[in-house]
PDB file of N, CA and C in Angstrom:
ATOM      1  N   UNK A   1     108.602  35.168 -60.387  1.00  0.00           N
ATOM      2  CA  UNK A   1     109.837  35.865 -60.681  1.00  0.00           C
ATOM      3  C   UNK A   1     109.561  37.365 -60.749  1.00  0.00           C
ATOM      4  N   UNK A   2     110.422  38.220 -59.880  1.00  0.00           N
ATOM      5  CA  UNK A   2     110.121  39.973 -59.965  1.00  0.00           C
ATOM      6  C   UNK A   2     110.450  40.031 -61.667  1.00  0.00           C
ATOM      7  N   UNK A   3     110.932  39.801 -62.095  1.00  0.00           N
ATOM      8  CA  UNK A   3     111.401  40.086 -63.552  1.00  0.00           C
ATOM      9  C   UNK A   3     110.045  39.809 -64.126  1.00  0.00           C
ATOM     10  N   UNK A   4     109.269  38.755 -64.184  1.00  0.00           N
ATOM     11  CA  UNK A   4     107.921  39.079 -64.897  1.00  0.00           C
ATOM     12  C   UNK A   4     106.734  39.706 -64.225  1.00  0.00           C
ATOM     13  N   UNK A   5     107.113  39.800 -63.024  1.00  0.00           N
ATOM     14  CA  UNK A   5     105.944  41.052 -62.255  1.00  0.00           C
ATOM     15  C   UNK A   5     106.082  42.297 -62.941  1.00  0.00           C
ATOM     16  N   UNK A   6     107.121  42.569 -63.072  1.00  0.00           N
ATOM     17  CA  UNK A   6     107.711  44.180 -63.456  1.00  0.00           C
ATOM     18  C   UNK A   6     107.096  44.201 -64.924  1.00  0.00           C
ATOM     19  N   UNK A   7     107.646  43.469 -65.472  1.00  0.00           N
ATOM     20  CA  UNK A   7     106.943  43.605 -67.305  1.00  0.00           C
ATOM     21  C   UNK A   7     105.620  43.530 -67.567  1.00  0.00           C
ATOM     22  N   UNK A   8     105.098  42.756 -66.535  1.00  0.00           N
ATOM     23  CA  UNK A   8     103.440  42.223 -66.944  1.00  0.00           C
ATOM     24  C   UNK A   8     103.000  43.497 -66.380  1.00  0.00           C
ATOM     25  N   UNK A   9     103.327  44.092 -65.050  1.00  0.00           N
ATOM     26  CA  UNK A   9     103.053  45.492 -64.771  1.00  0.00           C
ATOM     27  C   UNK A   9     103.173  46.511 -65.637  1.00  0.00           C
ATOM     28  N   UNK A  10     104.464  46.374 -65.895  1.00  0.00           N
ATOM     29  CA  UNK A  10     104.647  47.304 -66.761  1.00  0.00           C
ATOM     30  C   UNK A  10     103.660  47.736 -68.418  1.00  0.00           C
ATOM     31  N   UNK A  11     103.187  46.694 -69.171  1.00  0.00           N
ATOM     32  CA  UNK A  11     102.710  46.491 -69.696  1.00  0.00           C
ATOM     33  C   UNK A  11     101.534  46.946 -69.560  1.00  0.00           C
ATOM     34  N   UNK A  12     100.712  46.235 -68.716  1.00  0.00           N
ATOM     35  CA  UNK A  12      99.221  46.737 -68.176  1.00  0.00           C
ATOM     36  C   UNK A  12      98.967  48.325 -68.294  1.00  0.00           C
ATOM     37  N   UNK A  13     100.553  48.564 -67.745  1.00  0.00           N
ATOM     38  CA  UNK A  13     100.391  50.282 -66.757  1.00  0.00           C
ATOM     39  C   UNK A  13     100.161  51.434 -68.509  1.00  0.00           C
ATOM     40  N   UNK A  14     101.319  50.904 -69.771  1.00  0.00           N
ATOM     41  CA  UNK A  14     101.455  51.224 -70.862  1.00  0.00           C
ATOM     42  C   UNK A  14     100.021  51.201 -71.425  1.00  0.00           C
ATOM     43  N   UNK A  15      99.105  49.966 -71.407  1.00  0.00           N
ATOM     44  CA  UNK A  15      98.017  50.010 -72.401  1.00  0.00           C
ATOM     45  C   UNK A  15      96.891  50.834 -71.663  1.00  0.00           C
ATOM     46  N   UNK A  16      96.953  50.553 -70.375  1.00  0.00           N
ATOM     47  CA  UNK A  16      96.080  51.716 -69.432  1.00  0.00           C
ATOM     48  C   UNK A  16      95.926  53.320 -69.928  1.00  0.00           C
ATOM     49  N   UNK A  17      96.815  53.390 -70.113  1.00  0.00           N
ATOM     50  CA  UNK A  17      97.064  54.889 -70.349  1.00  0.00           C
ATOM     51  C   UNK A  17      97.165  55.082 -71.343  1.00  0.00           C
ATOM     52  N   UNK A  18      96.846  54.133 -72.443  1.00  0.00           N
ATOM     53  CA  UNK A  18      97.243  54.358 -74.297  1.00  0.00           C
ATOM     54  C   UNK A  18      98.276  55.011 -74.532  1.00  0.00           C
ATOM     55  N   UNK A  19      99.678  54.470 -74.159  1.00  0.00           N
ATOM     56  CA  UNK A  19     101.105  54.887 -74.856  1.00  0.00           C
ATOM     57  C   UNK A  19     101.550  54.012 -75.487  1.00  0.00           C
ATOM     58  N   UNK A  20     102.590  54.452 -76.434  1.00  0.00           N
ATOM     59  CA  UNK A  20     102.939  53.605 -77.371  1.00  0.00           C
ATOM     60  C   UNK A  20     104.087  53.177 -76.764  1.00  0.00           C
ATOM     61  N   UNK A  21     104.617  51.773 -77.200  1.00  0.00           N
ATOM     62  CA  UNK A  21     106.290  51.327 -76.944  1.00  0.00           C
ATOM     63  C   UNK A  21     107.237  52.545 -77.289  1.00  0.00           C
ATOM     64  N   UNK A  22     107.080  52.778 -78.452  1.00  0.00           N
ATOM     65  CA  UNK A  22     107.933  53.866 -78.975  1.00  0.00           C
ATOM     66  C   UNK A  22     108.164  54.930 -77.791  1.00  0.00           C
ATOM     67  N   UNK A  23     107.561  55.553 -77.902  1.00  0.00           N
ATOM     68  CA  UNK A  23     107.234  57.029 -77.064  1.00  0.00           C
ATOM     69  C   UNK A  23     107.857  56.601 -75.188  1.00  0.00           C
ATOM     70  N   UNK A  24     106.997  55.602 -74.828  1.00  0.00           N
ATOM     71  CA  UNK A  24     108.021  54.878 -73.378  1.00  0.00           C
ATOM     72  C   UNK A  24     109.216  54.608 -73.589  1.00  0.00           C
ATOM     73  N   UNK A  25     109.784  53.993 -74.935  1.00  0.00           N
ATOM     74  CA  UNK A  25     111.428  53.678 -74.930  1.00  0.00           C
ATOM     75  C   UNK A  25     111.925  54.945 -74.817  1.00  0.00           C
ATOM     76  N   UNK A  26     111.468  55.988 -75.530  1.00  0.00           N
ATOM     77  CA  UNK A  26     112.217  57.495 -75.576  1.00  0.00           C
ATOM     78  C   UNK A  26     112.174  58.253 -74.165  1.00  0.00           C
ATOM     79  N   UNK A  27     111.379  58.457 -73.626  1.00  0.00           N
ATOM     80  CA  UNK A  27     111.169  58.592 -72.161  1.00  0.00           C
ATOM     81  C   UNK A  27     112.564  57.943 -71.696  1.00  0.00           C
ATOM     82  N   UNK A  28     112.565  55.960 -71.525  1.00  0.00           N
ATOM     83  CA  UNK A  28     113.281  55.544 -70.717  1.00  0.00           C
ATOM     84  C   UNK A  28     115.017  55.653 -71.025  1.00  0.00           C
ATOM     85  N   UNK A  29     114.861  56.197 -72.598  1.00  0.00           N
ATOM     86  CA  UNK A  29     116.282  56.702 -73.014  1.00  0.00           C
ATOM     87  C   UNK A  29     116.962  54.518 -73.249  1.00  0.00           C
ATOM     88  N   UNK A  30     116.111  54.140 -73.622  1.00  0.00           N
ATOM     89  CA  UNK A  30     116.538  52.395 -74.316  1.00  0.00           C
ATOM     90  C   UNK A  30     115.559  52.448 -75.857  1.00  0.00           C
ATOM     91  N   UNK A  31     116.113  51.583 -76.546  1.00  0.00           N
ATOM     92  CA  UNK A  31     115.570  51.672 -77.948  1.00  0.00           C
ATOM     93  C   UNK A  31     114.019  51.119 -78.090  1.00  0.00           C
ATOM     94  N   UNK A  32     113.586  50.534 -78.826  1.00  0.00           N
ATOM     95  CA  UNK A  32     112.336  49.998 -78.963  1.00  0.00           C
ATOM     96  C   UNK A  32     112.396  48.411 -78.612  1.00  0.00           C
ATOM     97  N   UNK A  33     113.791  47.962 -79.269  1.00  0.00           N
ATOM     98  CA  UNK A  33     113.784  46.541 -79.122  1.00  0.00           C
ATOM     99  C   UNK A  33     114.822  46.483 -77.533  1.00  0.00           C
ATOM    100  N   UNK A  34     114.983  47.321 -76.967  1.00  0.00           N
ATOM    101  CA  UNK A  34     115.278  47.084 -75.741  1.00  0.00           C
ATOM    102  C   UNK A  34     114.119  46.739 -74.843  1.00  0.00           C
ATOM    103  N   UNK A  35     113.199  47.665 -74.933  1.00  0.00           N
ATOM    104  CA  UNK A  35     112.160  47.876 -74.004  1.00  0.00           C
ATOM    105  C   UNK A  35     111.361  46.597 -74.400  1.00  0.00           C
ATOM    106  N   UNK A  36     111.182  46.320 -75.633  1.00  0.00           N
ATOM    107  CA  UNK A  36     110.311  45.301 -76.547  1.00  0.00           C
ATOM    108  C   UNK A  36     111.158  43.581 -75.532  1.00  0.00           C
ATOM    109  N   UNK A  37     112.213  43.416 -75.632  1.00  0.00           N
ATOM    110  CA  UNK A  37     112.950  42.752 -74.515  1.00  0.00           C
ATOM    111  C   UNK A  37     112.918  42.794 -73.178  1.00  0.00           C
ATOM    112  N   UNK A  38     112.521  43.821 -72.773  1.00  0.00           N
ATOM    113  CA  UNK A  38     112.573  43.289 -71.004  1.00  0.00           C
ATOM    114  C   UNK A  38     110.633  42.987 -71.168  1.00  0.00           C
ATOM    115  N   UNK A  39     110.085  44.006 -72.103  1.00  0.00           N
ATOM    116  CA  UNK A  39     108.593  43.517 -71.638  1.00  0.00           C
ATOM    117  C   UNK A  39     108.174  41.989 -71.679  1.00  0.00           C
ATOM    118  N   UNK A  40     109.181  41.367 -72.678  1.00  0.00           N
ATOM    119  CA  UNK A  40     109.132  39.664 -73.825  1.00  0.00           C
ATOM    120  C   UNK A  40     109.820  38.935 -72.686  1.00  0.00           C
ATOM    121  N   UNK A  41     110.408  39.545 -71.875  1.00  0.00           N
ATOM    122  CA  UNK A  41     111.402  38.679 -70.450  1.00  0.00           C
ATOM    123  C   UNK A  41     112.501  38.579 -70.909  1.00  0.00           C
ATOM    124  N   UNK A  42     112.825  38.911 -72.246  1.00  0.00           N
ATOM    125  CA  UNK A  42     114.085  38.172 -73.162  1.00  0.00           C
ATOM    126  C   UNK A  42     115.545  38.847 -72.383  1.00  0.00           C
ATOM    127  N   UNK A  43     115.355  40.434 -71.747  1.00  0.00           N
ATOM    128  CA  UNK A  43     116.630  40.781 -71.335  1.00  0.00           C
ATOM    129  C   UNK A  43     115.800  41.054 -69.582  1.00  0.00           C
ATOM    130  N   UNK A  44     117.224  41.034 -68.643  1.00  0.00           N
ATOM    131  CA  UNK A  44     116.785  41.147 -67.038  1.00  0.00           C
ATOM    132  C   UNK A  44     116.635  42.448 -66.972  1.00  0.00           C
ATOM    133  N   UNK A  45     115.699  43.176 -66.253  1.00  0.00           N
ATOM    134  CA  UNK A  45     115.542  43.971 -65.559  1.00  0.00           C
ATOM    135  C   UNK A  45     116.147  44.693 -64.513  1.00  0.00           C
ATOM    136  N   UNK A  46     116.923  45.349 -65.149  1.00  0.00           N
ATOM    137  CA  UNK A  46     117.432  45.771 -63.729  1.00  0.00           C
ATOM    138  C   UNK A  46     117.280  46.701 -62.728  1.00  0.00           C
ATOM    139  N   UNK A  47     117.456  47.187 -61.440  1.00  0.00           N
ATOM    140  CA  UNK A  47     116.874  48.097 -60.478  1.00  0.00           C
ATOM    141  C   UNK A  47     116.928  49.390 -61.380  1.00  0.00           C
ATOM    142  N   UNK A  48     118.589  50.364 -62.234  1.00  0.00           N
ATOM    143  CA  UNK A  48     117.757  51.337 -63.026  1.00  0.00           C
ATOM    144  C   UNK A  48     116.730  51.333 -64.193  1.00  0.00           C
ATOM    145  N   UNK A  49     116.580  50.410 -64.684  1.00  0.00           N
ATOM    146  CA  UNK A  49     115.406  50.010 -65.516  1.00  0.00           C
ATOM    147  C   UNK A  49     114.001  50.252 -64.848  1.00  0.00           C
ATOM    148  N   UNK A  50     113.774  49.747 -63.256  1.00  0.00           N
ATOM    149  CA  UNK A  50     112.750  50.036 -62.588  1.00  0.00           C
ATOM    150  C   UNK A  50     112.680  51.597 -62.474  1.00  0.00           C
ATOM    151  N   UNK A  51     113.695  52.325 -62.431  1.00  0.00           N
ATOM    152  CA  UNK A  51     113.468  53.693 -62.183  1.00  0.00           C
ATOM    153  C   UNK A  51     113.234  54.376 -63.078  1.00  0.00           C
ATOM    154  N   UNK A  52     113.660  53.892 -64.551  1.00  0.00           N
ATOM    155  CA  UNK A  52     113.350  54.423 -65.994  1.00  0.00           C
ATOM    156  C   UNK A  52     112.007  54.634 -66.439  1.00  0.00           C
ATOM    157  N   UNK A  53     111.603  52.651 -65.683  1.00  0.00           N
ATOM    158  CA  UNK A  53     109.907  52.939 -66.575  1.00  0.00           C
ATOM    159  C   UNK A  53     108.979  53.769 -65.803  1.00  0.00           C
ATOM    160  N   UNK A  54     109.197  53.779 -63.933  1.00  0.00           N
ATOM    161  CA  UNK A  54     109.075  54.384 -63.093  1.00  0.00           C
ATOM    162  C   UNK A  54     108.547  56.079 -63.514  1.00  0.00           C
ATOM    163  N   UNK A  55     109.314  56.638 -64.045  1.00  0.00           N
ATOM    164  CA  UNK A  55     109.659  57.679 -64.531  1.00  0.00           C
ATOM    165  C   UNK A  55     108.861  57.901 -65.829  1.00  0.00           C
ATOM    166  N   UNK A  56     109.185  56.856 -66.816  1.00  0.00           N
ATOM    167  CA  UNK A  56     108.824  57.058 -68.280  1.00  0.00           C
ATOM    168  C   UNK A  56     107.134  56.987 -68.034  1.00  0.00           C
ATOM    169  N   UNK A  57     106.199  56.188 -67.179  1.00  0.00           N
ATOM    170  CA  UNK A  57     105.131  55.993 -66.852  1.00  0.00           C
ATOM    171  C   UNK A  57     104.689  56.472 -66.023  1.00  0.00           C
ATOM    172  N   UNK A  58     105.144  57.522 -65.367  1.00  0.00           N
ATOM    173  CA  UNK A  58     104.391  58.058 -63.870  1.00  0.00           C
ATOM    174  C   UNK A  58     103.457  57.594 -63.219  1.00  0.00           C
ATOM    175  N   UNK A  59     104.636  56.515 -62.835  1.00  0.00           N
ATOM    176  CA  UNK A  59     104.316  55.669 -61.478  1.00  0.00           C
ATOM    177  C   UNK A  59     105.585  55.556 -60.662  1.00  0.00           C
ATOM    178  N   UNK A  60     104.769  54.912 -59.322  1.00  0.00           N
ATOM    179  CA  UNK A  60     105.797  54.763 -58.430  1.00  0.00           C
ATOM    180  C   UNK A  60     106.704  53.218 -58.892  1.00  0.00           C
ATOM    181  N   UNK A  61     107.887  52.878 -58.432  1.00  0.00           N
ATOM    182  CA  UNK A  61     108.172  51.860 -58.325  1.00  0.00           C
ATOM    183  C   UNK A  61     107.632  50.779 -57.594  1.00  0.00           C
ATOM    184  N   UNK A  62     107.360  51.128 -56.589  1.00  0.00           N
ATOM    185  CA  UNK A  62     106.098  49.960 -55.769  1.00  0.00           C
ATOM    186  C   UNK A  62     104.516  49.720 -57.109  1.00  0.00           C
ATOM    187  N   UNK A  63     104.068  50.273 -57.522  1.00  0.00           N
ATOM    188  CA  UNK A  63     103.477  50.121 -58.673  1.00  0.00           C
ATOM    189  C   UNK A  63     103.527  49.376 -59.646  1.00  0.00           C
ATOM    190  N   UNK A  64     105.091  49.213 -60.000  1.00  0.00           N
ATOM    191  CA  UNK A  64     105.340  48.337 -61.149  1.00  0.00           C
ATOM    192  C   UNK A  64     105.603  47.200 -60.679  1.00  0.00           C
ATOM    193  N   UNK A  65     105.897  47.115 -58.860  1.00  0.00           N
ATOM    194  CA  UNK A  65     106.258  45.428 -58.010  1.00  0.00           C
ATOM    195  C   UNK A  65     104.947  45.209 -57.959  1.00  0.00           C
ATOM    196  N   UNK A  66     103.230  45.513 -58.271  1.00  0.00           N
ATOM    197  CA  UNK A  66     102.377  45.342 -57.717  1.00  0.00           C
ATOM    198  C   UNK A  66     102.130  45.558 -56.216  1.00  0.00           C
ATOM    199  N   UNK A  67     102.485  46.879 -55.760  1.00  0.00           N
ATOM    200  CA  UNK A  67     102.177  47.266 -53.866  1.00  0.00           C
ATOM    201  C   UNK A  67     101.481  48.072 -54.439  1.00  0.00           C
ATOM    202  N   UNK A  68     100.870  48.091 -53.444  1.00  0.00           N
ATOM    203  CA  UNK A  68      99.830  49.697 -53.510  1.00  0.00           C
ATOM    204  C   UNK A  68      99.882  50.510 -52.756  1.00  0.00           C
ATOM    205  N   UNK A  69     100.031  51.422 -53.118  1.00  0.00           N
ATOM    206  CA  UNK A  69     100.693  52.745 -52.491  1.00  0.00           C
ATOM    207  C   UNK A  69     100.107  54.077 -52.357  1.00  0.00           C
ATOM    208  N   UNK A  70      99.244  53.778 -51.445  1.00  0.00           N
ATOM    209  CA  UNK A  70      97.530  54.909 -50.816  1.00  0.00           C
ATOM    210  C   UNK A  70      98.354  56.360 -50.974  1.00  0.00           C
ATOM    211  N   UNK A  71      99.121  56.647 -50.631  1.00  0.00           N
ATOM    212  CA  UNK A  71      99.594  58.022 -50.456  1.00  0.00           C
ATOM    213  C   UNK A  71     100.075  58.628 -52.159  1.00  0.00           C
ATOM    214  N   UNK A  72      99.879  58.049 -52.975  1.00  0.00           N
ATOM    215  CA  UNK A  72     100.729  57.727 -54.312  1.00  0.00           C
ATOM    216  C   UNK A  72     100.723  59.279 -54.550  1.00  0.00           C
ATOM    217  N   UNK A  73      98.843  60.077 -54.488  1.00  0.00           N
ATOM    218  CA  UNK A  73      98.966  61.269 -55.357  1.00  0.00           C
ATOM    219  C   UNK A  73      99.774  62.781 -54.584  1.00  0.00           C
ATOM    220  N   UNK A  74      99.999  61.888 -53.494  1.00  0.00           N
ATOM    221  CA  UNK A  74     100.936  63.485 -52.751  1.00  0.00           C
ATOM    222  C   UNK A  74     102.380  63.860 -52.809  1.00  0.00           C
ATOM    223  N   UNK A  75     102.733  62.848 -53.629  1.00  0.00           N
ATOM    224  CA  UNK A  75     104.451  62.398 -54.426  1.00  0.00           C
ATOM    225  C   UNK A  75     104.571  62.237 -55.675  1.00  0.00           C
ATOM    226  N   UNK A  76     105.393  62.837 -56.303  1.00  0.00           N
ATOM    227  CA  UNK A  76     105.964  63.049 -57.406  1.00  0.00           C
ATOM    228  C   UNK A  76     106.390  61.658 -57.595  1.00  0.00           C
ATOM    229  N   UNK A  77     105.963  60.968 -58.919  1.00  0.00           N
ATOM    230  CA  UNK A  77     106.872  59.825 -58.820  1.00  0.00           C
ATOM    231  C   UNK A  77     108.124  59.965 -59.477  1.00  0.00           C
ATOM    232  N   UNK A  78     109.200  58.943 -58.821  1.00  0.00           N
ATOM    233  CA  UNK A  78     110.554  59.001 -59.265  1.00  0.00           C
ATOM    234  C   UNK A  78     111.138  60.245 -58.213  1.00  0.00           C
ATOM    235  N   UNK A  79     110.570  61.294 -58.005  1.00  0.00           N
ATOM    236  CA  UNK A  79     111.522  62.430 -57.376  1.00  0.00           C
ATOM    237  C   UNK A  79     111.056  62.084 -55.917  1.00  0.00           C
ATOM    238  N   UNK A  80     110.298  61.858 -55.243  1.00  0.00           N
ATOM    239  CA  UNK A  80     110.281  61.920 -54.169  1.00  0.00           C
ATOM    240  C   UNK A  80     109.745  63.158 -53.135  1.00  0.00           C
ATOM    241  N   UNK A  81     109.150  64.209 -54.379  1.00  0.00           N
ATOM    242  CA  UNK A  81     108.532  65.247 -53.609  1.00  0.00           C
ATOM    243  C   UNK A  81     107.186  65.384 -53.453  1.00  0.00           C
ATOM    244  N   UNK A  82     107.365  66.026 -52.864  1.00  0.00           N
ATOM    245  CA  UNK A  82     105.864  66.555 -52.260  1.00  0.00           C
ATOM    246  C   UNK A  82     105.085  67.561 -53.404  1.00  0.00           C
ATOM    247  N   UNK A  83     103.640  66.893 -53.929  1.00  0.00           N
ATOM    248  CA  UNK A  83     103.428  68.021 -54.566  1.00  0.00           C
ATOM    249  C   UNK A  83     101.973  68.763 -54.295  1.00  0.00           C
ATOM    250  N   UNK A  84     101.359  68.184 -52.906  1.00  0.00           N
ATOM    251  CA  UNK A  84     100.159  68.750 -52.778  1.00  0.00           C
ATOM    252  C   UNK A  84     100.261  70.377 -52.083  1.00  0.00           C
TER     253      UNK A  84
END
């Protein structure tokens, strides 16, 4: 199910980088027990949710589907620019 690719990603991508739930919900502009819910599967995911954590985690969205995405560091994630 993409709905638990995205969270289990998502998750991984959070403890990787030592951030807190807190601090990612504020980023994604959803509460604690929102975010605490899509990571638990309890609420769906939806495509702007992918662009939130996208954003809140600086990563790409292919990132949080598990693709890998060779070109990753010459794009801004979420904006789409060029930053080399």
């Amino acid at each position: 199910m993409i709905d638990s690719r995205i969270a289990e990603n998502a998750r991984a991508i959070i403890c990787s980088k030592g951030l807190k739930q807190r601090s990612v919900a504020e980023k994604m502009g959803v509460s604690e027990q929102q975010l605490s819910a899509m990571l638990n599967r309890r609420k769906v995911i939806k495509d702007t949710d992918v662009m939130a954590f996208a954003n809140a985690l600086s990563v790409t969205p292919n990132e949080l589907f598990g693709i890998s995405t060779p070109h990753r560091d010459i794009y801004d994630a979420g904006r789409g620019e060029r930053v080399v």
